[in-house]
C-alpha atoms as a PDB file:
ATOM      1  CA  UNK A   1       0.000   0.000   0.000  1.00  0.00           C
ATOM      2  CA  UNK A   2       1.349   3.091  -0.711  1.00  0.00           C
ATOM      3  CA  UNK A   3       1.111   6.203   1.236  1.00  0.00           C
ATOM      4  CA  UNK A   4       0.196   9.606  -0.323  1.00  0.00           C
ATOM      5  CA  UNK A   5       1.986  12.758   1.311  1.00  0.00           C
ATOM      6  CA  UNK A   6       0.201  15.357   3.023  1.00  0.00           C
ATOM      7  CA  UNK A   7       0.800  18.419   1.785  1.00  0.00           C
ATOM      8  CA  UNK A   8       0.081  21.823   3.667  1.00  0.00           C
ATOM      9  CA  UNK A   9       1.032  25.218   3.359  1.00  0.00           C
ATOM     10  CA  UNK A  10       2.540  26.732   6.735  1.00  0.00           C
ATOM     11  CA  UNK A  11       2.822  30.527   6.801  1.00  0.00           C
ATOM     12  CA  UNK A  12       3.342  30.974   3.025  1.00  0.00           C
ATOM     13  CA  UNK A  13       5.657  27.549   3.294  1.00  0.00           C
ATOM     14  CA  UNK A  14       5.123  24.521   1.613  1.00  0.00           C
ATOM     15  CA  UNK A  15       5.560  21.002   3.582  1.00  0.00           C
ATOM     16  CA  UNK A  16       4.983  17.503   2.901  1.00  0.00           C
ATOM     17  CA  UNK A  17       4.614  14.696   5.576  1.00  0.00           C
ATOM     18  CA  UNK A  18       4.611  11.182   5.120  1.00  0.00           C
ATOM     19  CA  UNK A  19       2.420  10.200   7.821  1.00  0.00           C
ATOM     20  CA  UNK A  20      -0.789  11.263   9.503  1.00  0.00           C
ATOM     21  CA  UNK A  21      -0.841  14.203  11.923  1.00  0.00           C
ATOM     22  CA  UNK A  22      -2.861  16.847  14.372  1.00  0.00           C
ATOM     23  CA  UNK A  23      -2.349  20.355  14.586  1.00  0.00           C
ATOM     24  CA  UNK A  24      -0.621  19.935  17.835  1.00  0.00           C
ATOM     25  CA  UNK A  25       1.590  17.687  16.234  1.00  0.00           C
ATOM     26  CA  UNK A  26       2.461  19.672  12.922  1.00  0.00           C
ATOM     27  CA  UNK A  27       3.166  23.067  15.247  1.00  0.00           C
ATOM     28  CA  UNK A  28       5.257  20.664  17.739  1.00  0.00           C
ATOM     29  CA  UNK A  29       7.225  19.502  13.809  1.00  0.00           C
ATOM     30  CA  UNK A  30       7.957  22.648  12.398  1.00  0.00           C
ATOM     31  CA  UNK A  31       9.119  24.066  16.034  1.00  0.00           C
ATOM     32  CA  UNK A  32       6.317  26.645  16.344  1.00  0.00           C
ATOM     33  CA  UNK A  33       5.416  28.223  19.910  1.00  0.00           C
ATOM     34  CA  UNK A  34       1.407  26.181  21.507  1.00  0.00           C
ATOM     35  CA  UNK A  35       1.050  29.126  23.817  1.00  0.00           C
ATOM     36  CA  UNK A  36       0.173  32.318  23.021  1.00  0.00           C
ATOM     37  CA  UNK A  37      -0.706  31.784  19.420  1.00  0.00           C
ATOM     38  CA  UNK A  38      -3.759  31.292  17.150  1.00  0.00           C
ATOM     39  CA  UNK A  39      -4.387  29.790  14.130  1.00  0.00           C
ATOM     40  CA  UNK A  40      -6.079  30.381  11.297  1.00  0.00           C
ATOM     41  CA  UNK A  41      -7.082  27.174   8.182  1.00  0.00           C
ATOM     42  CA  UNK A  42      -8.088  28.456   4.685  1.00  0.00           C
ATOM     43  CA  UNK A  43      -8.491  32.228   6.319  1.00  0.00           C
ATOM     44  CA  UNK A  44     -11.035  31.094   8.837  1.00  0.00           C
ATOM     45  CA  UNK A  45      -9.917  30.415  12.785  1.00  0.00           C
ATOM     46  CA  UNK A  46      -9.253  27.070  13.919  1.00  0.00           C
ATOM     47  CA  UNK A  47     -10.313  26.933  17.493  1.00  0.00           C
ATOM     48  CA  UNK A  48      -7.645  25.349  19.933  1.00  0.00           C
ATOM     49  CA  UNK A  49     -10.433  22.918  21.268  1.00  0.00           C
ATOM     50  CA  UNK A  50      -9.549  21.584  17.831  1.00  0.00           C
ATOM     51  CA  UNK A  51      -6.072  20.881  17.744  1.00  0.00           C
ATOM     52  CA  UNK A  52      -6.074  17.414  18.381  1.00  0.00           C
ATOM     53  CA  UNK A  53      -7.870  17.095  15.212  1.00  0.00           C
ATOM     54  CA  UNK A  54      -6.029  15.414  11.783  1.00  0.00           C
ATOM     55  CA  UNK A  55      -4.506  18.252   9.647  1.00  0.00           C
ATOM     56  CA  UNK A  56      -6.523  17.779   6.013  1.00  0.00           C
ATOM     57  CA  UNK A  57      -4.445  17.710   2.871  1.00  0.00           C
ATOM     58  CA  UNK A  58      -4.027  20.843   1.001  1.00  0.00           C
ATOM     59  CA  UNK A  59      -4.860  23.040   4.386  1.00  0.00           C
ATOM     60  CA  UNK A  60      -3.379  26.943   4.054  1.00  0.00           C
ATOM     61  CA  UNK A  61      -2.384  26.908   7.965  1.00  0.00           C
ATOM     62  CA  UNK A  62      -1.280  31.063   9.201  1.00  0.00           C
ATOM     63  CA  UNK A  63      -0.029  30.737  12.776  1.00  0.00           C
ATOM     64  CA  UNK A  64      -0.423  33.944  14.088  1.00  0.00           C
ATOM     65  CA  UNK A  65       1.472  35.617  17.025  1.00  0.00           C
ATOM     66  CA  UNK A  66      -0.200  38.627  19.109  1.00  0.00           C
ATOM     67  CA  UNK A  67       1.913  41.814  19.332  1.00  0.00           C
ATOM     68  CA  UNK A  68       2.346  43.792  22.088  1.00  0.00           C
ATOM     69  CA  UNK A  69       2.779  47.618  21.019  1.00  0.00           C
ATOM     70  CA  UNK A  70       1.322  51.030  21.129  1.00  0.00           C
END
């Protein structure tokens, strides 16, 4: 049986993975922070009460970091 990459698009980056994984898991991969982030799939938010969830193939993932300024 052969296995067919995932491929998603990380903050304007392009990634394949061989195997099945969750949001947690893909952020934890590509050393991104957990805390004190959001992200967003295909422009829409993707609630953290979701992250255990399978990343889909072809997703457009933006992690997004709030700014502190004035």
């Amino acid at each position: 049986m052969t296995t067919i990459p995932i491929g998603v698009t990380v903050n304007g980056e392009d990634h394949e993975f061989a195997d099945a994984l969750t949001v947690r898991e893909l952020l934890a991969r590509l050393d991104l922070p957990c805390q004190g982030v959001a992200i967003a799939v295909d422009g829409a938010v993707f609630p953290k009460s979701q992250w255990d969830s399978p990343v889909g193939r072809g997703w457009n993932i933006e992690v997004l970091t709030a700014v502190q300024g004035g």
